[in-house]
N, C-alpha and C. Protein backbone atom coordinates (compact mmCIF):
# COMPACT_ATOMS: atom_id res chain seq x y z
N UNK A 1 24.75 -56.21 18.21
CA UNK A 1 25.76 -57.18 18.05
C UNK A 1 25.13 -58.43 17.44
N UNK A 2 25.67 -58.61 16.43
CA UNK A 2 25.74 -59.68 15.70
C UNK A 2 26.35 -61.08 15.79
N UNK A 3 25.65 -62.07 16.17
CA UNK A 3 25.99 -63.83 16.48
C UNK A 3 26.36 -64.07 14.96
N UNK A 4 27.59 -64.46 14.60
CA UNK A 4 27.93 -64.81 13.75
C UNK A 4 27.53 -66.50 13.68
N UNK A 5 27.48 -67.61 12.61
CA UNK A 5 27.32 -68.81 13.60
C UNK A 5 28.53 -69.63 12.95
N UNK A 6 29.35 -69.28 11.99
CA UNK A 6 30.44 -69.84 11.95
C UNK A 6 31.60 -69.65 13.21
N UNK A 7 31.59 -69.07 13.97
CA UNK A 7 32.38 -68.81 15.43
C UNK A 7 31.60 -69.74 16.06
N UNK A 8 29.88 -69.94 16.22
CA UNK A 8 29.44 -70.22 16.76
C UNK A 8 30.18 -72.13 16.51
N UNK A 9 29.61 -72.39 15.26
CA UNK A 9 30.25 -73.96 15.15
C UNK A 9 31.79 -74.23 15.40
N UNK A 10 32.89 -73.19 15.53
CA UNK A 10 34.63 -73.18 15.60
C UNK A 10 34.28 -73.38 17.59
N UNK A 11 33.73 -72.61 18.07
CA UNK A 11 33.52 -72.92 19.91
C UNK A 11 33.21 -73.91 20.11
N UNK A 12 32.06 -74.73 19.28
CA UNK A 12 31.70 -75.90 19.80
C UNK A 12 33.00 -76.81 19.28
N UNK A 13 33.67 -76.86 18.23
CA UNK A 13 34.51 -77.58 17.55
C UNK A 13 35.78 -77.74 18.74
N UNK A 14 36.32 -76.29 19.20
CA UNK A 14 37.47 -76.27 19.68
C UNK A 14 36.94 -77.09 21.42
N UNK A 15 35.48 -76.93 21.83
CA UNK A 15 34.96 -77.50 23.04
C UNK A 15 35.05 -78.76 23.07
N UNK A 16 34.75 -79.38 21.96
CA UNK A 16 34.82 -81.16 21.92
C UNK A 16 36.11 -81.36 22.21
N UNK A 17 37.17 -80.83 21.18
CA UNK A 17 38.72 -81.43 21.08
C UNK A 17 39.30 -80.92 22.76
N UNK A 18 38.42 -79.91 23.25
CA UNK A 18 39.50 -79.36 24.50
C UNK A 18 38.85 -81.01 25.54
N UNK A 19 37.70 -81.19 25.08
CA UNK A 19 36.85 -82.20 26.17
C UNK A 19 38.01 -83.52 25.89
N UNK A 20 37.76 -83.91 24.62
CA UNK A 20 38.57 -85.08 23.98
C UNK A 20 39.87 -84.98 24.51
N UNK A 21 40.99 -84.06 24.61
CA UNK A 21 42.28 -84.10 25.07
C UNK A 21 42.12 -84.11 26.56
N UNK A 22 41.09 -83.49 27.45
CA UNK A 22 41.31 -83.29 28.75
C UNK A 22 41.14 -84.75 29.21
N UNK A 23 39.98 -85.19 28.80
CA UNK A 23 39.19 -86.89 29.36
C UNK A 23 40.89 -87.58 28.72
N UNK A 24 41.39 -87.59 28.11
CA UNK A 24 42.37 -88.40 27.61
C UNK A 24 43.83 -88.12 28.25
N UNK A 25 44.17 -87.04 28.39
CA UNK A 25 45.31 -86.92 29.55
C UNK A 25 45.10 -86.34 31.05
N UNK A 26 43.87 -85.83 31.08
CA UNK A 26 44.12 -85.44 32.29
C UNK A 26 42.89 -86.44 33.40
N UNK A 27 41.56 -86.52 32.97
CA UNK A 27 40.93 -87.22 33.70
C UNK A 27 41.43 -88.74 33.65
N UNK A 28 41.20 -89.45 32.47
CA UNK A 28 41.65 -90.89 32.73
C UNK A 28 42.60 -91.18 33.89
N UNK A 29 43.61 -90.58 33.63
CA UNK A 29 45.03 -91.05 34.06
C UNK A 29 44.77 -90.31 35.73
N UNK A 30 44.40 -89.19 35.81
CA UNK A 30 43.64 -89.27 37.43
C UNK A 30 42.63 -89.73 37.67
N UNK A 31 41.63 -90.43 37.45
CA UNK A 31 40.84 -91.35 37.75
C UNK A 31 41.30 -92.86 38.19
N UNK A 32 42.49 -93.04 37.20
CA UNK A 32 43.41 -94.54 37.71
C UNK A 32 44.21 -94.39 38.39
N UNK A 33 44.58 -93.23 38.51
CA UNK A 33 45.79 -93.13 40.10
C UNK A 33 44.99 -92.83 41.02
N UNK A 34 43.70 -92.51 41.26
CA UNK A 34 42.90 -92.41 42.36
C UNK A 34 42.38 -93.50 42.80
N UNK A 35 41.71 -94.92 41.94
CA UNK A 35 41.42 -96.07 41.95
C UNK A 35 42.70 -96.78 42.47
N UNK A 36 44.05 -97.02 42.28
CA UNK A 36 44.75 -97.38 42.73
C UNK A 36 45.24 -97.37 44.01
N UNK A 37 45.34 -95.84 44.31
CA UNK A 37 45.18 -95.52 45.70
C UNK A 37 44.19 -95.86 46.60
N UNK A 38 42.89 -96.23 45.96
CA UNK A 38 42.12 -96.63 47.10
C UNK A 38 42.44 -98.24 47.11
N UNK A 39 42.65 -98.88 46.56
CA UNK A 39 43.02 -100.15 46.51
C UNK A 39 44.04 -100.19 47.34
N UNK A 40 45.21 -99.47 47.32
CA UNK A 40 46.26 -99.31 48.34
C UNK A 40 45.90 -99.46 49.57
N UNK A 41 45.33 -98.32 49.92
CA UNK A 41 44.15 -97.82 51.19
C UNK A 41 43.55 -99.12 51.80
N UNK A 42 42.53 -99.70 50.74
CA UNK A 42 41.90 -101.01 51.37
C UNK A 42 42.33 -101.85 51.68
N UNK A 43 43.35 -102.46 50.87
CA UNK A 43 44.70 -103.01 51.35
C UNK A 43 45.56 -103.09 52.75
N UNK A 44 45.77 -101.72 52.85
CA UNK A 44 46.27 -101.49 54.28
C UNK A 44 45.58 -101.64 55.03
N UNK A 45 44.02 -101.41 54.96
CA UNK A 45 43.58 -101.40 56.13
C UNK A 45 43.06 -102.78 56.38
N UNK A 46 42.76 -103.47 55.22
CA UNK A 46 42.72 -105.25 55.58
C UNK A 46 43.71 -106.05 56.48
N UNK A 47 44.88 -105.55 55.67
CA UNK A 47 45.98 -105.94 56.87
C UNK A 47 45.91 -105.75 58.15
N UNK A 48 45.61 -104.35 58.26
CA UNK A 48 45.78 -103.84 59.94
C UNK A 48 44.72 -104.36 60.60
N UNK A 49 43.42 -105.06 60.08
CA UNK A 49 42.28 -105.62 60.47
C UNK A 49 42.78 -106.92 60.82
N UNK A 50 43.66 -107.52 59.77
CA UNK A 50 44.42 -108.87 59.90
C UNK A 50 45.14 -109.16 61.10
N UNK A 51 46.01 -108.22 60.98
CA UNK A 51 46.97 -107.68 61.99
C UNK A 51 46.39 -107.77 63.91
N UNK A 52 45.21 -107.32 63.85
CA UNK A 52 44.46 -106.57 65.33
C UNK A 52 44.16 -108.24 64.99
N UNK A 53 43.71 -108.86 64.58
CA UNK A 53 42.64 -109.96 64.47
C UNK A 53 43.37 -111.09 65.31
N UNK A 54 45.07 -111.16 64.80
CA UNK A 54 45.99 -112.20 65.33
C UNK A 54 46.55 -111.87 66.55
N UNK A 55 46.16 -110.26 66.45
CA UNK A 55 47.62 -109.86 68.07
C UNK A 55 45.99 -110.24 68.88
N UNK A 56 44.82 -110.28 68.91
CA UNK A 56 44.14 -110.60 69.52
C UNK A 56 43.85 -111.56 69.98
N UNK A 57 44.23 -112.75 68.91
CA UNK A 57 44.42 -114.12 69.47
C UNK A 57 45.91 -114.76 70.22
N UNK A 58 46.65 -113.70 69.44
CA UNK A 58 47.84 -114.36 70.40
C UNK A 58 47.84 -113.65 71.56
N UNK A 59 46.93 -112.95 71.86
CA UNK A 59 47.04 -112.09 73.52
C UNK A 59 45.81 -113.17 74.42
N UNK A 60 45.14 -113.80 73.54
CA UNK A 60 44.32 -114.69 74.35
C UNK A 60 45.43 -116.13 74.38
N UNK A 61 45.82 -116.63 73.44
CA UNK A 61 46.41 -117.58 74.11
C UNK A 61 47.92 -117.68 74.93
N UNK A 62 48.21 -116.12 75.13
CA UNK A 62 49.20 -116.01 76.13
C UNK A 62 48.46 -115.70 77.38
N UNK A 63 47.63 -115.39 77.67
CA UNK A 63 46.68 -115.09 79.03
C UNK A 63 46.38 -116.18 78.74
N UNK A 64 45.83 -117.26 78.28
CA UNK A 64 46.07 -118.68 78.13
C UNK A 64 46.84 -119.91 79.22
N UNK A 65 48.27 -119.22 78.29
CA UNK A 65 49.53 -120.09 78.83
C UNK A 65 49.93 -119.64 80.39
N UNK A 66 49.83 -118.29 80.61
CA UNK A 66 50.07 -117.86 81.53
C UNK A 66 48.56 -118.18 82.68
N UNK A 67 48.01 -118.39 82.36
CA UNK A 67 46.88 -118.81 83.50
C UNK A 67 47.35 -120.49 83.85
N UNK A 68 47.75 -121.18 82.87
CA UNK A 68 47.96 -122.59 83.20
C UNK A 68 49.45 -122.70 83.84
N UNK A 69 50.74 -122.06 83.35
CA UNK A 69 51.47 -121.88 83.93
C UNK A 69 51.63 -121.36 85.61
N UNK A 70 50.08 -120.45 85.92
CA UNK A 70 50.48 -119.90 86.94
C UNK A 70 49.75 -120.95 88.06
N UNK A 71 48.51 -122.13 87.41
CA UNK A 71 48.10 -122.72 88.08
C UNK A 71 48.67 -123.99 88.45
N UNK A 72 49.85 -124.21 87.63
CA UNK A 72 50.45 -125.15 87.64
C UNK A 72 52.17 -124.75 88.85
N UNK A 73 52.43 -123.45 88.68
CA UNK A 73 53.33 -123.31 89.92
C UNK A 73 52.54 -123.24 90.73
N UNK A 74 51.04 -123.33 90.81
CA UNK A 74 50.65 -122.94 92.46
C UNK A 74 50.20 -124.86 92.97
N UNK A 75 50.28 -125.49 92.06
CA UNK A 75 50.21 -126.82 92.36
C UNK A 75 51.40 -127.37 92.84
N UNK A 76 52.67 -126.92 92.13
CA UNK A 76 54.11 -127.53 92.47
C UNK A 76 54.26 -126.63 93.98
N UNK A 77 53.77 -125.34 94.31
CA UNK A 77 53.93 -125.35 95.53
C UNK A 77 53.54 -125.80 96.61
N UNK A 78 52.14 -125.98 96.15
CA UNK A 78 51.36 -126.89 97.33
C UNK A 78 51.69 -128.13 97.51
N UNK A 79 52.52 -128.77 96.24
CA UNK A 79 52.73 -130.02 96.63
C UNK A 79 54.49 -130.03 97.33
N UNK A 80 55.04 -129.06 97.20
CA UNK A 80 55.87 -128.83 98.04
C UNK A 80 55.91 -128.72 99.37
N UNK A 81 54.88 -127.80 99.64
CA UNK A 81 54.85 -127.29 100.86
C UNK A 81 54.29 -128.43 101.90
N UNK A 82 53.57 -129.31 101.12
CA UNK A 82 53.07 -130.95 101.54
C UNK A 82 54.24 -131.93 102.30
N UNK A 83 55.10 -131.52 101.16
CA UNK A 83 56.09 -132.63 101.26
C UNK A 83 57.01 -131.68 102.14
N UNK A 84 57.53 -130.66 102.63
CA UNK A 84 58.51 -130.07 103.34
C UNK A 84 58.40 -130.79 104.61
N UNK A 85 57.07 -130.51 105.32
CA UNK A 85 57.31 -131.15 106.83
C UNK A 85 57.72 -132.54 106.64
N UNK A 86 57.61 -133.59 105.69
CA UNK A 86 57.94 -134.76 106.05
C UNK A 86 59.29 -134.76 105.37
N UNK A 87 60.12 -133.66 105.19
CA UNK A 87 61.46 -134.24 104.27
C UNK A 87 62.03 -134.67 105.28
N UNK A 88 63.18 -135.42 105.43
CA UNK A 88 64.37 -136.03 105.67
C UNK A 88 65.31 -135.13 105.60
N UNK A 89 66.04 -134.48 106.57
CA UNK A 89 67.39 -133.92 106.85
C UNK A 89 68.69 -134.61 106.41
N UNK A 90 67.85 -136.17 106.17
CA UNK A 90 69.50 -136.71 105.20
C UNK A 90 69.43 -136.37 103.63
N UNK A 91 67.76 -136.12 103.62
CA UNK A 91 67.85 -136.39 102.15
C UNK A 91 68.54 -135.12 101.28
N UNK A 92 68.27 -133.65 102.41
CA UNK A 92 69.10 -132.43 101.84
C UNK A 92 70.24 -132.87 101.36
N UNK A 93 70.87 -132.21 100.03
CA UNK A 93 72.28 -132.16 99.95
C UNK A 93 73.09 -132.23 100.35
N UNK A 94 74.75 -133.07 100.49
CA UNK A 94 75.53 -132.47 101.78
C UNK A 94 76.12 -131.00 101.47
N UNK A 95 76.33 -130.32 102.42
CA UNK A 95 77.07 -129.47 102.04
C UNK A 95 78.54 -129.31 101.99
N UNK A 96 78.96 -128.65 101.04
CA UNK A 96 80.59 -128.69 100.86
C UNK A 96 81.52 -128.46 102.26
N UNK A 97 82.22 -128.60 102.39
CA UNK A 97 83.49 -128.04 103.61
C UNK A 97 83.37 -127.13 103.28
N UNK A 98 83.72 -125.73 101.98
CA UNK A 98 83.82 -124.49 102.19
C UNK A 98 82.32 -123.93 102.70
N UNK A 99 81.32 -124.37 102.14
CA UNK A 99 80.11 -123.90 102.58
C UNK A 99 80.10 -124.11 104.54
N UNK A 100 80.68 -125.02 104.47
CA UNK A 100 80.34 -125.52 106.27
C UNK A 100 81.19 -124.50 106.91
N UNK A 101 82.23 -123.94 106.26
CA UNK A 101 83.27 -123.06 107.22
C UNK A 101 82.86 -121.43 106.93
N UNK A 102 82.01 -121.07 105.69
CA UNK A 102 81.46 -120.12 105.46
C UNK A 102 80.50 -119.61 106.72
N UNK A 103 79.36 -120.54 107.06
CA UNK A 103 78.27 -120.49 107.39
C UNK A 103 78.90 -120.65 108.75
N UNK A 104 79.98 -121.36 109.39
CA UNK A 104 80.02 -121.43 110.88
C UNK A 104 81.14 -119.92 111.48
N UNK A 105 81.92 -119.75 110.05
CA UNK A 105 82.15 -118.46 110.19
C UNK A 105 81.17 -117.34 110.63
N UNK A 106 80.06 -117.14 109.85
CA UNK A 106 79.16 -116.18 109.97
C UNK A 106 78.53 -116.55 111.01
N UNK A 107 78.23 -117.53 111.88
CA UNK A 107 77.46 -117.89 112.92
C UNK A 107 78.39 -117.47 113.99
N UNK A 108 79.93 -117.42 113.74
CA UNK A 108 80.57 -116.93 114.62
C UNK A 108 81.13 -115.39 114.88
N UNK A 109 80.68 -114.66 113.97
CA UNK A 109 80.39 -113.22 113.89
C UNK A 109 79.46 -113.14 114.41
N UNK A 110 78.33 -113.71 114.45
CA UNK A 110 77.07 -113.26 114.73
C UNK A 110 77.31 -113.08 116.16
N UNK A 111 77.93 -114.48 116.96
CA UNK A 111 78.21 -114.36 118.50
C UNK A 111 79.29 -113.50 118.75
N UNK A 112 80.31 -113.06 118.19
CA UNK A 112 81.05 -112.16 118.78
C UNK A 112 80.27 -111.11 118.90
N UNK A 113 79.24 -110.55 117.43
CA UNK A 113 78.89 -109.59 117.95
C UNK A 113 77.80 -109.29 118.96
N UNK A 114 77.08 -110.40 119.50
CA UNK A 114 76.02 -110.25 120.41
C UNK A 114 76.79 -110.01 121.62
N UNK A 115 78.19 -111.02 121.67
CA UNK A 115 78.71 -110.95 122.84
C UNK A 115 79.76 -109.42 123.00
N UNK A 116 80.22 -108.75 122.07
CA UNK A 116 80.78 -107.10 122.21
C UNK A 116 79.10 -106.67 123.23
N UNK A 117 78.07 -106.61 122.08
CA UNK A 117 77.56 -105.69 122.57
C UNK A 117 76.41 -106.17 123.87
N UNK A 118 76.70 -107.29 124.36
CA UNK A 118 76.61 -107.44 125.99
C UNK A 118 77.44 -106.86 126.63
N UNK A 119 78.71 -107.02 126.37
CA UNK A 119 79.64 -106.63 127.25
C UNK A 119 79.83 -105.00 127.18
N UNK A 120 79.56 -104.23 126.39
CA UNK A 120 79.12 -102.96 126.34
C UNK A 120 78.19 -102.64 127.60
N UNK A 121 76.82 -103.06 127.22
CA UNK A 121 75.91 -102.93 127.99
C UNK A 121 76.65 -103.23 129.88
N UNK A 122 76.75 -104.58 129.91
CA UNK A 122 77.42 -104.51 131.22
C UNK A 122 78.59 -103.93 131.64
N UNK A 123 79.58 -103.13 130.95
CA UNK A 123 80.96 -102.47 131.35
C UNK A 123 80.88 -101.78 132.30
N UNK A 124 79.82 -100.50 132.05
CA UNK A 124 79.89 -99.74 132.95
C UNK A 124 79.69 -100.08 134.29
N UNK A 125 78.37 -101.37 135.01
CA UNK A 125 78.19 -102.03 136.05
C UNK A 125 79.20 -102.69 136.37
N UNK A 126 80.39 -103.03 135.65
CA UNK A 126 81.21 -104.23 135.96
C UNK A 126 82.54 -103.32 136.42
N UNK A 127 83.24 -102.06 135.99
CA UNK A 127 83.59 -101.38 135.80
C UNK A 127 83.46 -100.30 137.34
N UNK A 128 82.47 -100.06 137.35
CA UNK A 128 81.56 -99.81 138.88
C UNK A 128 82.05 -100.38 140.09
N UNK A 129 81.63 -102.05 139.77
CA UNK A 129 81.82 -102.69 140.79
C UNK A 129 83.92 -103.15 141.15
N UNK A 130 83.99 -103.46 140.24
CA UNK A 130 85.68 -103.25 140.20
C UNK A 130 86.33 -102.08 140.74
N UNK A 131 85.81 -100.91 140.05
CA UNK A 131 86.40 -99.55 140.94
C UNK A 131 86.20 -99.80 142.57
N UNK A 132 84.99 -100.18 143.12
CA UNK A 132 84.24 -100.33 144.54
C UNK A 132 85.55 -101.06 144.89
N UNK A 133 85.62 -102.36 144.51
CA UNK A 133 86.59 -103.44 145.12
C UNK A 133 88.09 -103.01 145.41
N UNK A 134 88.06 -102.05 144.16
CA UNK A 134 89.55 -101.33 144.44
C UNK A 134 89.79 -100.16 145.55
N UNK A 135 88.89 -99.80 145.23
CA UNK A 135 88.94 -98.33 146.29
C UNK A 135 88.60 -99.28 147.88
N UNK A 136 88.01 -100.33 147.82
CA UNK A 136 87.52 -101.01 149.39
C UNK A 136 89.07 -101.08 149.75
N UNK A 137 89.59 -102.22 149.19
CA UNK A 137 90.79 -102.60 148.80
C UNK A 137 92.38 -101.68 149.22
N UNK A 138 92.26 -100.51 148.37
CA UNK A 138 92.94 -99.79 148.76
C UNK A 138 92.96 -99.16 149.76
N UNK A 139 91.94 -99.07 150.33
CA UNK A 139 91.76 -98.35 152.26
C UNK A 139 91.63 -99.27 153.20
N UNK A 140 92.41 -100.46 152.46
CA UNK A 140 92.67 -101.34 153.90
C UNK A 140 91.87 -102.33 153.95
N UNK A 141 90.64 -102.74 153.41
CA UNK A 141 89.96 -104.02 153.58
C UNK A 141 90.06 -104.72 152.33
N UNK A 142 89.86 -105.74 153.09
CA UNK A 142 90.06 -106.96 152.52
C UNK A 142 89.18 -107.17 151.26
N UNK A 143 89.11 -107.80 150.33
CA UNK A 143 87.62 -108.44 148.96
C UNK A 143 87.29 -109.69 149.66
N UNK A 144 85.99 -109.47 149.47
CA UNK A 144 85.42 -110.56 149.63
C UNK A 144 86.11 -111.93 149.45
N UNK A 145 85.88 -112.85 149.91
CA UNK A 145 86.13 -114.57 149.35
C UNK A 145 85.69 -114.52 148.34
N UNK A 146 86.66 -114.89 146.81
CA UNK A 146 86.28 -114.89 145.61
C UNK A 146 87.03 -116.34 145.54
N UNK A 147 86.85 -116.83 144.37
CA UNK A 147 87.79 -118.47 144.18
C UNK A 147 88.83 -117.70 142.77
N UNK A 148 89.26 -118.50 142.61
CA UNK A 148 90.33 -118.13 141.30
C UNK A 148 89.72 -117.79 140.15
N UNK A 149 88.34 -118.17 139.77
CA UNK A 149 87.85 -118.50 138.26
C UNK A 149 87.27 -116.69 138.59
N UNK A 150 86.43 -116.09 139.52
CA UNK A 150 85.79 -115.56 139.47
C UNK A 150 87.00 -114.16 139.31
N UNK A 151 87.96 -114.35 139.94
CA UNK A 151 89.10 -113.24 139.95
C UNK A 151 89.73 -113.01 138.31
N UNK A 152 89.83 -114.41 138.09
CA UNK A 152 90.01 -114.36 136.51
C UNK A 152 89.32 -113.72 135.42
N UNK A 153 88.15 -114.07 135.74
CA UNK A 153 86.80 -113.11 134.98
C UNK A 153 86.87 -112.11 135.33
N UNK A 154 86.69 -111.30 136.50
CA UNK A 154 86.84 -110.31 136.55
C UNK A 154 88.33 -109.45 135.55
N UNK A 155 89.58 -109.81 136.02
CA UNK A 155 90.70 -109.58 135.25
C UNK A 155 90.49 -109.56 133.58
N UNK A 156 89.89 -110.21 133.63
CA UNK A 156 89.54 -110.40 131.40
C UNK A 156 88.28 -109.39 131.41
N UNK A 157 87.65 -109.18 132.33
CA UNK A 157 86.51 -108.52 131.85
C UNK A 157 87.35 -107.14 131.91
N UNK A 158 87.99 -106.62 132.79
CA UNK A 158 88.69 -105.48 132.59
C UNK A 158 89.62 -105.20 131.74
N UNK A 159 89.82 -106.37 131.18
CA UNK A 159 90.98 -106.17 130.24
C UNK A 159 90.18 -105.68 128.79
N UNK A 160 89.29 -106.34 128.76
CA UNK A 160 88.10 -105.94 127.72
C UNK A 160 87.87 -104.95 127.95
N UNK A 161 87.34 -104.09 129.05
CA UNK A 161 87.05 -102.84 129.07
C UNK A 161 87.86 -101.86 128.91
N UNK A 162 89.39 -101.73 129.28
CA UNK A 162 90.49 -101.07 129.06
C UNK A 162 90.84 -101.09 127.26
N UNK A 163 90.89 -101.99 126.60
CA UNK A 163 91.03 -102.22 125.61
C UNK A 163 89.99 -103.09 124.62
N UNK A 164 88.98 -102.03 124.45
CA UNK A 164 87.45 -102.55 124.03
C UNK A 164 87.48 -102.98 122.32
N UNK A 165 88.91 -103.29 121.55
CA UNK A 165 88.64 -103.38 120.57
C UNK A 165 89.02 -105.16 120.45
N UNK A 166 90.06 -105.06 121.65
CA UNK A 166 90.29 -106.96 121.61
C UNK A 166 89.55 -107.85 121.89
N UNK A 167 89.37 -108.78 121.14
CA UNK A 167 88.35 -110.12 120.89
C UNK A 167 87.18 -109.84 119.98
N UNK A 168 87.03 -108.06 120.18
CA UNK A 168 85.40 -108.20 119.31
C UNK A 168 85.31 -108.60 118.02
N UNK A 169 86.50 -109.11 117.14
CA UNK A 169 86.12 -109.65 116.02
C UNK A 169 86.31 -108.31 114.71
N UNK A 170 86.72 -107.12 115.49
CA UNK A 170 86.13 -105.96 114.24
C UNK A 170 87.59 -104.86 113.78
């Protein structure tokens, strides 16, 4: 086989022009969209460097504000808590009439209900002793010397016990 060298100089000929067209549409133009992109790239990531750099300072001067803020309510309390024992009971607010009838309302729930559930507790003893007086009573003897007030109490206390829902407030 025979090397011709006119083929030989047409290969190298058609090698340059394939080099010349490739470097000219295909490398250039991806070489500058690759350069661009990294510029993009560096870009972003300057920012996000930017970015971490400020949320870092604004996280220090909110642990900042919040350290002075928190040392400063613990001063307004102490200087509260200073001044409480010596306040003045005039110097409180007055309070409204509805507030005064609110609050003596609820103070008066509170005693009905301590006083139901005394009288719970003592029914059955009281209840006891009343049956005793009756049954003494009914077989012929006499009750003890009682005065009027104590006969009365007794009478309301049974009346409470017969009908345990009157007075309790509920």
């Amino acid at each position: 086989m025979r090397i011709d060298p006119s083929t030989v100089v047409w290969v190298i000929i058609y090698f340059v022009i394939l080099a010349l067209l490739l470097n000219r549409f295909l490398f250039k133009p991806l070489l500058t969209f690759m350069r661009e992109r990294q510029e993009k790239i560096d870009a972003g990531l300057a920012a996000g460097q930017r970015a971490q750099s400020d949320l870092e300072q604004k996280q220090a001067e909110l642990a900042d504000r919040l350290a002075r803020a928190r040392a400063e309510t613990a001063e307004r309390i102490a200087a509260l808590e200073e001044q409480a024992p010596a306040a003045d009971v005039c110097a409180l607010p007055e309070q409204t009439a509805e507030d005064r009838r609110v609050e003596a309302a609820a103070r008066l729930y509170v005693k009905e209900e301590q006083l139901s559930d005394m009288t719970k507790e003592h029914a059955g003893e009281l209840v006891a002793l009343l049956e005793k007086q009756l049954a003494d009573q009914l077989a012929g003897q006499t009750m003890p010397a009682c005065d009027g007030s104590v006969r009365e109490a007794y009478r309301a206390l049974a009346r409470q016990v017969l009908a345990p829902d009157a007075g309790c407030g509920q």
